[in-house]
Protein backbone atom coordinates (compact mmCIF):
# COMPACT_ATOMS: atom_id res chain seq x y z
CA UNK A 1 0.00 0.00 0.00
CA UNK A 2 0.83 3.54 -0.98
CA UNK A 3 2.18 5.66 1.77
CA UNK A 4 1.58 9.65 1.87
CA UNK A 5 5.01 11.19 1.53
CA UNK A 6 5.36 14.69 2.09
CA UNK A 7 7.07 16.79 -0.57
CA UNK A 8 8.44 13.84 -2.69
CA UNK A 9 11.77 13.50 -1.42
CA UNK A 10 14.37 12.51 -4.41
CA UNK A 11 16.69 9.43 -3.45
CA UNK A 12 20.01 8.80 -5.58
CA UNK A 13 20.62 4.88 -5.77
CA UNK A 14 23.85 4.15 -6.52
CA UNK A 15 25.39 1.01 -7.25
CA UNK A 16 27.90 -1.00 -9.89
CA UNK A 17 27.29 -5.05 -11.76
CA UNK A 18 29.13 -6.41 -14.14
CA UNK A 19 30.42 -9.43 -14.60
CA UNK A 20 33.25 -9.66 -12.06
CA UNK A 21 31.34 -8.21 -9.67
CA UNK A 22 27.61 -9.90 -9.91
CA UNK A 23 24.28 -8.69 -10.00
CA UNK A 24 23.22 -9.25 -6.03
CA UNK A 25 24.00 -5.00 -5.25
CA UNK A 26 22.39 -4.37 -8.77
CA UNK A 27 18.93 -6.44 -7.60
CA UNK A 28 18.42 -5.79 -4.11
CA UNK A 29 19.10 -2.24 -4.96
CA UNK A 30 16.41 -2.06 -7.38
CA UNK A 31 14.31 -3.74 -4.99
CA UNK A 32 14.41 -1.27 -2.44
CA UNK A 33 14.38 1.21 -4.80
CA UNK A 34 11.11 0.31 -6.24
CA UNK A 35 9.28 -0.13 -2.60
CA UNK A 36 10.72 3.56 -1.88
CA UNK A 37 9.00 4.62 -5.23
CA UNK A 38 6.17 3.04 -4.26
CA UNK A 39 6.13 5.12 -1.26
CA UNK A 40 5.94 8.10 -3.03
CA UNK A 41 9.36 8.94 -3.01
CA UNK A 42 11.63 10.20 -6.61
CA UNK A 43 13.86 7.68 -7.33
CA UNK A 44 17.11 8.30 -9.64
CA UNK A 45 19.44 5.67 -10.00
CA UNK A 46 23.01 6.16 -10.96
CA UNK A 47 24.77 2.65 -12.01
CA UNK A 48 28.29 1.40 -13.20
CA UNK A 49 28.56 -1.86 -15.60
CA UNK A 50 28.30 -3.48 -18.29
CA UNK A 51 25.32 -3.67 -21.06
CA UNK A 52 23.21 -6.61 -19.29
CA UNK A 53 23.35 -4.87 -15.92
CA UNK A 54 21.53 -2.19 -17.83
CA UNK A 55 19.37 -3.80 -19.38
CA UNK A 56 18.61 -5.42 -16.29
CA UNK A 57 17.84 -1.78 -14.76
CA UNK A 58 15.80 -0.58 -17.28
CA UNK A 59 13.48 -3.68 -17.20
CA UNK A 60 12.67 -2.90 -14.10
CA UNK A 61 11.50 0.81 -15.10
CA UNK A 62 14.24 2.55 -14.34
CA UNK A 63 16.55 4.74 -16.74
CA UNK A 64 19.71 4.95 -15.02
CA UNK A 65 22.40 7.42 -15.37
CA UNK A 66 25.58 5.97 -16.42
CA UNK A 67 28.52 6.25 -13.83
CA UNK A 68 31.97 4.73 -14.21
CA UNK A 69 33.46 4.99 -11.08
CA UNK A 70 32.98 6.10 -7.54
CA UNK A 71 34.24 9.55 -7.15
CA UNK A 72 34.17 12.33 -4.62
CA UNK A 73 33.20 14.51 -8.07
CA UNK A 74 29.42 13.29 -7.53
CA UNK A 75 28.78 14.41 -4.56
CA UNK A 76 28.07 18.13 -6.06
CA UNK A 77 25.52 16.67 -8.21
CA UNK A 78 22.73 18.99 -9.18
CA UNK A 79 19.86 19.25 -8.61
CA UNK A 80 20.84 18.03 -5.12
CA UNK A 81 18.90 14.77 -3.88
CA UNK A 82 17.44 14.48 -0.64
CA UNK A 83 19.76 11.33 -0.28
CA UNK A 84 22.14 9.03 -1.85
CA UNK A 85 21.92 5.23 -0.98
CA UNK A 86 24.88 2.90 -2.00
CA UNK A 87 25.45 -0.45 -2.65
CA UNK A 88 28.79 -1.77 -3.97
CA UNK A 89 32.83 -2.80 -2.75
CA UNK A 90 33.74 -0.38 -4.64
CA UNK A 91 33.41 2.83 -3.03
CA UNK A 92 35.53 4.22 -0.32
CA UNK A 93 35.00 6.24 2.93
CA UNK A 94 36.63 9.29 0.85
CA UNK A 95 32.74 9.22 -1.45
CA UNK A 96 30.36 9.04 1.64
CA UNK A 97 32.24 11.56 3.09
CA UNK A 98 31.91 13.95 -0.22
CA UNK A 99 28.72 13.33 -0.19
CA UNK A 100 28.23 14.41 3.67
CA UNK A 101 30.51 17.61 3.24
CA UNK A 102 28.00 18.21 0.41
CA UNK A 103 24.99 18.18 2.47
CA UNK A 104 23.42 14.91 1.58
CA UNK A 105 22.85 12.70 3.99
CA UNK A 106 24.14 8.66 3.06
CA UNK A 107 22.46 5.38 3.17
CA UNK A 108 24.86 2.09 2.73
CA UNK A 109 23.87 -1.40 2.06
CA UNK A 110 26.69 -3.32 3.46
CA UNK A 111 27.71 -6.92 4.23
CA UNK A 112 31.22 -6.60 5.46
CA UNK A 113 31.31 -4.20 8.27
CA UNK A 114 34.95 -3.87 7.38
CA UNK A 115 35.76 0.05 5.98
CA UNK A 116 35.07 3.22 8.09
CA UNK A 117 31.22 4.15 7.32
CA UNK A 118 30.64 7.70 7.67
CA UNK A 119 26.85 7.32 7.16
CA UNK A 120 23.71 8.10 8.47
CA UNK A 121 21.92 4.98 7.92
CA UNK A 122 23.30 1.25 7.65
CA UNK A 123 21.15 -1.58 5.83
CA UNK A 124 22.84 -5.22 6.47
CA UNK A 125 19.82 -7.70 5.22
CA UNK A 126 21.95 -10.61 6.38
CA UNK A 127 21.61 -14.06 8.76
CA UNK A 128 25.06 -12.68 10.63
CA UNK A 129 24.14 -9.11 10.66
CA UNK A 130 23.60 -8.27 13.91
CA UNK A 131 26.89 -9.97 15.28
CA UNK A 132 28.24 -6.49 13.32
CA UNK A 133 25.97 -4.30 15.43
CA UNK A 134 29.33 -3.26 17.45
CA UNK A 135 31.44 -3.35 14.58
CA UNK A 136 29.08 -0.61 12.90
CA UNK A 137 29.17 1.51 16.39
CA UNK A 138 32.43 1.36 16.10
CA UNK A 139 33.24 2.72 12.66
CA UNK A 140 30.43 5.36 12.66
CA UNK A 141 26.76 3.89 11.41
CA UNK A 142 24.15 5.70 13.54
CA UNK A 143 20.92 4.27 12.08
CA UNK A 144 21.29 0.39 11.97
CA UNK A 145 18.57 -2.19 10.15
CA UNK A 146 20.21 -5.52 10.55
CA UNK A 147 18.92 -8.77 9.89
CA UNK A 148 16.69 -10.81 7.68
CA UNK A 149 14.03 -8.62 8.86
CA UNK A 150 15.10 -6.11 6.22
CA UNK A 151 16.04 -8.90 3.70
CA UNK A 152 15.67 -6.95 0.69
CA UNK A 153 13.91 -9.60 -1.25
CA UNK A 154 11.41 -8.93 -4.92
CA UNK A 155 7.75 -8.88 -4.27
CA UNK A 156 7.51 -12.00 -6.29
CA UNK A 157 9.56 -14.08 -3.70
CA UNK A 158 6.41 -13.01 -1.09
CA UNK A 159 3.91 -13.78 -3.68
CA UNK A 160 5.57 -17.42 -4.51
CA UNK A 161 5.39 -18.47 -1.10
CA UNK A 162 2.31 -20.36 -0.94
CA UNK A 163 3.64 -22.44 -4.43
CA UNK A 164 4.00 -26.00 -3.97
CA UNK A 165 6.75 -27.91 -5.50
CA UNK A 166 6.27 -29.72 -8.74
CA UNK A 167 5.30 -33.36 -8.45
CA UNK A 168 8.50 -34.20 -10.33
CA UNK A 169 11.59 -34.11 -7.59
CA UNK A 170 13.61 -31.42 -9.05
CA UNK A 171 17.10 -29.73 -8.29
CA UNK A 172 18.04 -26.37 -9.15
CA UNK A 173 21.58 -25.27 -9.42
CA UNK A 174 21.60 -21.57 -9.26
CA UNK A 175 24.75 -19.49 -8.61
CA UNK A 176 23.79 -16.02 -9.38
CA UNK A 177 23.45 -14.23 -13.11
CA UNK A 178 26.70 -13.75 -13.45
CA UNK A 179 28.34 -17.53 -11.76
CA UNK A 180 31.38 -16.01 -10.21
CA UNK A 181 33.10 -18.78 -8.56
CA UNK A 182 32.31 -21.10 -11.63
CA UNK A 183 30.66 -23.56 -9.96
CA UNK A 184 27.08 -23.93 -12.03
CA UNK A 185 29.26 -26.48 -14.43
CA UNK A 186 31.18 -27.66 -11.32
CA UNK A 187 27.97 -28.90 -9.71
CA UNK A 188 25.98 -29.94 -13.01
CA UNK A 189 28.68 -32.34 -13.68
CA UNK A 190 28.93 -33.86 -9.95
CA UNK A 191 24.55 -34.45 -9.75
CA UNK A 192 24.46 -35.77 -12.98
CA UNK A 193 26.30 -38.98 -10.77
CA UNK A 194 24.14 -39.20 -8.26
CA UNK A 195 22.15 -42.19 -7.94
CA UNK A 196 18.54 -40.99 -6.93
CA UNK A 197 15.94 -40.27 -9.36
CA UNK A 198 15.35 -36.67 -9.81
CA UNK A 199 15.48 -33.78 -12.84
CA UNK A 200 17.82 -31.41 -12.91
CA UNK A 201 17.12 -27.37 -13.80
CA UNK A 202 19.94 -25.29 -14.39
CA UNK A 203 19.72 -21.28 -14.39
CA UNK A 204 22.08 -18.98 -15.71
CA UNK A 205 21.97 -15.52 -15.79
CA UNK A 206 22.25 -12.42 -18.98
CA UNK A 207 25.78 -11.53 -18.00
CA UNK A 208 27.24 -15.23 -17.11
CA UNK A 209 30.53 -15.77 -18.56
CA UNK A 210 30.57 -19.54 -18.43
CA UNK A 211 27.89 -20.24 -20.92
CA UNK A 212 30.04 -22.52 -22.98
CA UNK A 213 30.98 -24.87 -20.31
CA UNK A 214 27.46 -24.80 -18.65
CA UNK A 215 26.14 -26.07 -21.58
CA UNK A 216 28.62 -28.48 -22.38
CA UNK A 217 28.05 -29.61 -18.55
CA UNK A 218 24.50 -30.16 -19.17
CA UNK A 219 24.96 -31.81 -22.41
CA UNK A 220 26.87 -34.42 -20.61
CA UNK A 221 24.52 -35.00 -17.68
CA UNK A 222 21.53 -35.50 -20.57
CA UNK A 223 24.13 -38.23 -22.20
CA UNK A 224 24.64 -39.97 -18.87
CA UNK A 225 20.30 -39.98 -18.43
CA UNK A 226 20.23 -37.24 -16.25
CA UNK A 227 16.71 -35.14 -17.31
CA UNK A 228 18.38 -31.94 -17.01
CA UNK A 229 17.20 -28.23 -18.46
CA UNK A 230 19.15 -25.35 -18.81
CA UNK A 231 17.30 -22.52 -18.05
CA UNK A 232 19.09 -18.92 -19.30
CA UNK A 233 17.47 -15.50 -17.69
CA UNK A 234 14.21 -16.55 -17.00
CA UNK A 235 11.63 -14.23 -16.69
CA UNK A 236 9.94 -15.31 -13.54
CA UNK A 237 12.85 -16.41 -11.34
CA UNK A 238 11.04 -16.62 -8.05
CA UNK A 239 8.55 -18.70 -9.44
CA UNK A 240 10.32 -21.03 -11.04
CA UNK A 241 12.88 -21.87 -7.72
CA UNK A 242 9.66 -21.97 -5.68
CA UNK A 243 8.21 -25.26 -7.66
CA UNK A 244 11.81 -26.68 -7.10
CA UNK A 245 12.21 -29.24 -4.33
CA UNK A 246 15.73 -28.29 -3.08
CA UNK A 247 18.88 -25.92 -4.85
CA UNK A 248 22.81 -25.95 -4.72
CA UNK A 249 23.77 -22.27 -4.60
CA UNK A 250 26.19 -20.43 -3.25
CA UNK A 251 25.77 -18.19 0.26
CA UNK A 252 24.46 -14.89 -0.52
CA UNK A 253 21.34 -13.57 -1.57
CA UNK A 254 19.99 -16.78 -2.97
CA UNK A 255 20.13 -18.68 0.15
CA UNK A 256 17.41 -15.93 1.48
CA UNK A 257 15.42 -15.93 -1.61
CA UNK A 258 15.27 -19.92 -1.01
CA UNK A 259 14.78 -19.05 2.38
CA UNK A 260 11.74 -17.65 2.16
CA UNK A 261 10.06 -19.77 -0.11
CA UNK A 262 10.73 -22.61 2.07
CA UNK A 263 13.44 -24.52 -0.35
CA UNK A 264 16.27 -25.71 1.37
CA UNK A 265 19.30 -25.76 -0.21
CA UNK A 266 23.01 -27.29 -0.33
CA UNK A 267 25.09 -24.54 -0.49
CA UNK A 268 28.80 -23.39 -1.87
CA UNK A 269 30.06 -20.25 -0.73
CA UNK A 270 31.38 -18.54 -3.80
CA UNK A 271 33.34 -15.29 -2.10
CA UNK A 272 34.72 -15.36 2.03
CA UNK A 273 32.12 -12.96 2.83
CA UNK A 274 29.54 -15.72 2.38
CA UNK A 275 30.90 -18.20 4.62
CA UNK A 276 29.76 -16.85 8.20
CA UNK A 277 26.52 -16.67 6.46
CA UNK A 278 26.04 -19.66 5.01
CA UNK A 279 27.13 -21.43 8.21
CA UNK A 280 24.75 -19.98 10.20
CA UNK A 281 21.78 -20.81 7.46
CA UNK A 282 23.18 -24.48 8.08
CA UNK A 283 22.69 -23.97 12.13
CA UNK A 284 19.22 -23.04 11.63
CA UNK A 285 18.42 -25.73 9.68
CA UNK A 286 17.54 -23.75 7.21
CA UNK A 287 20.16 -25.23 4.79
CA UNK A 288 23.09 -27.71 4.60
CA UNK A 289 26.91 -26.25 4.24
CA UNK A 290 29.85 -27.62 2.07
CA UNK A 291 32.55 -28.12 4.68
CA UNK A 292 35.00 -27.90 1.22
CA UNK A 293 33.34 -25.80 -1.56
CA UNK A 294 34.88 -28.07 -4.05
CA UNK A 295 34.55 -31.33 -2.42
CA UNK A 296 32.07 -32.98 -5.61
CA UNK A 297 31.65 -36.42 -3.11
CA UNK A 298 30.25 -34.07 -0.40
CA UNK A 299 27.76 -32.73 -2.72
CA UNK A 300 26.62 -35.46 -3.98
CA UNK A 301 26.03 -37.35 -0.52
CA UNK A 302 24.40 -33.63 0.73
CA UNK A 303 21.32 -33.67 -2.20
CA UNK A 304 21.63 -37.12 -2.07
CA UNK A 305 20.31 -37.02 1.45
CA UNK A 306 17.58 -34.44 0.54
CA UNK A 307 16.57 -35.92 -2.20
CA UNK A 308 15.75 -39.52 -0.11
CA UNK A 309 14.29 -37.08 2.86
CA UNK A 310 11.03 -35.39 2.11
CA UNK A 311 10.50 -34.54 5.80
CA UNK A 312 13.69 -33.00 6.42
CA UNK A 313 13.40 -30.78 3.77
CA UNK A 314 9.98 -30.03 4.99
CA UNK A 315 11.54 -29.15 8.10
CA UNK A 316 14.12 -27.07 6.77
CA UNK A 317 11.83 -25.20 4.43
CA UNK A 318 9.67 -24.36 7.65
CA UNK A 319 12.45 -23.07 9.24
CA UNK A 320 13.18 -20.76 6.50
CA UNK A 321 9.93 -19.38 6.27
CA UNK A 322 9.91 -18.84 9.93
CA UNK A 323 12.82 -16.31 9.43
CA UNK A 324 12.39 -15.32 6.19
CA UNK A 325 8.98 -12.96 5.45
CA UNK A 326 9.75 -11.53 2.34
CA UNK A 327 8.47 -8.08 3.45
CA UNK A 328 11.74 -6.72 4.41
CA UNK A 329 12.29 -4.32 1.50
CA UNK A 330 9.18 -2.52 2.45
CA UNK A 331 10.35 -2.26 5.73
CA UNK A 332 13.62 -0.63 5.02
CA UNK A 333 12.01 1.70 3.04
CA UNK A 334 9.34 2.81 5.31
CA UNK A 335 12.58 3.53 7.76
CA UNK A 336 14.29 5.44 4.95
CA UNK A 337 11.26 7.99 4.67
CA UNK A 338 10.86 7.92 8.62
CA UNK A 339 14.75 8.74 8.44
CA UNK A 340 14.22 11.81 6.28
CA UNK A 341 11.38 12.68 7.84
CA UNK A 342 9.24 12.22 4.91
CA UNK A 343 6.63 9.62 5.90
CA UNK A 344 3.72 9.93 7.58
């Protein structure tokens, strides 16, 4: 629902994807900004990357304005926003500060809690946040949202939540559009062994630069009699993982998503920052954790396991739910506006 917002307050979003660097700032960043617009707040969004990030923008109504890199030089941007929000590595302290010394207030989404944050407002949507609630005393956040209750998740992943699973046990391997870490092919060639009867779906995303091998992974699962589909950008994501029975993914926003539609998952951390995270998913029983990310006989014995287990993944997708609402973007933008003093 629509919320009144006094005098239309214009937010910069500002964030970077490209290959190297994924699409997980790109999407939650459009997620939130679309619940702020929705709020009755002016959204402008200011991205870095590469054509399919976008592309990827502009399907979701925006029209962003190009920006290479992060420099102090936009903090004087005119006409002056009510606020910039930021999501990337790739900034330093030097362009939050620019942007204070400039008379905009700054919003970060952040995982790391690992760089001086001179900003008014810190977003960490994460399992582990709140451990960092010190940290981010510590190096300057004043306003804190941490934890899965601000889990800055589409509308569709809220919507998909009462979807059964297909009849037909199915695995999805999903490692993000872009499959940094290379492990889509990796874990398409170790299923296709297992013994247990189920199809495998494969998802890839616009700006994935392992195309070639995925599909020559999943041409040789089909030859061994895997039933196996390689699906590339599909259009209705959170649908599609929601009839799945279980995933292998990696730790980071995925392992929400899955989260909250109640799919548990074997997962892979991909990058350091995901494995705190994805060991804590695994304590909540909420998903199972690689003890070696590249340990093939490990996967294999993991969805294995939850493949021969209907009530455990039950359980696990129960537990999920139970942390995961899928309302969290709304949330953190309702605080935004209360931040600004623009909501009523």
């Amino acid at each position: 629902m629509d919320v009144a917002v006094k005098n239309a307050p214009v937010i910069l979003c500002r964030t970077h994807a490209d290959a190297a660097t994924g699409f997980g700032h790109l999407m939650r960043m459009l997620t939130l900004a679309e619940a702020l617009r929705e709020r009755g707040a002016q959204v402008r969004f200011a991205l870095g990357g590469d054509p399919a990030a976008f592309a990827v923008a502009r399907a979701q109504g925006f029209e962003p304005e190009p920006r290479d890199r992060f420099t102090t030089a936009e903090a004087p941007a005119t006409p002056r926003p009510a606020a910039v929000l930021v999501d990337s590595y790739l900034y330093g302290p030097e362009y939050l500060r620019a942007w204070r010394e400039a008379g905009v207030p700054a919003a970060i989404i952040d995982d790391l809690a690992d760089r001086d944050l001179p900003a008014e407002l810190v977003i960490n949507p994460n399992i582990t946040a709140d451990e960092s609630r010190p940290v981010y005393r510590r190096l300057g956040g004043r306003r804190l949202l941490l934890g899965l209750s601000y889990a800055l998740l589409r509308p569709e992943f809220a919507s998909a939540r009462d979807t059964a699973p297909d009849q037909r046990l199915r695995v999805m391997i999903i490692f993000g559009a872009t499959d940094i870490g290379r492990k889509t092919a990796w874990a398409t060639k170790a299923l296709s062994d297992v013994a247990e009867d189920f199809a495998l779906e494969v998802v890839i995303g616009p700006g994935a630069p392992t195309r070639a091998e995925v599909e020559a992974a999943v041409r040789a699962a089909a030859a061994k009699g895997r039933e196996v589909e390689l699906v590339a950008s599909p259009e209705n994501l959170p649908a599609r993982m929601a009839r799945a029975s279980l995933a292998v993914s990696a730790g980071g926003v995925t392992a929400t998503e899955l989260a909250c539609l109640g799919r548990p998952a074997v997962l892979a951390p991909v990058a350091d920052n995901q494995v705190a995270a994805a060991a804590r998913w695994a304590e909540e029983n909420v998903h199972r954790l690689l003890r070696r990310a590249d340990d093939a006989d490990e996967l294999r014995a993991l969805a294995a396991l939850l493949v021969r287990s209907p009530n455990l993944r039950q359980a696990m997708g129960a537990s999920g739910r139970q942390l995961v609402d899928g309302k969290g973007a709304g949330r953190a933008a309702g605080e935004i506006l209360h931040w600004l003093g623009r909501e009523e």
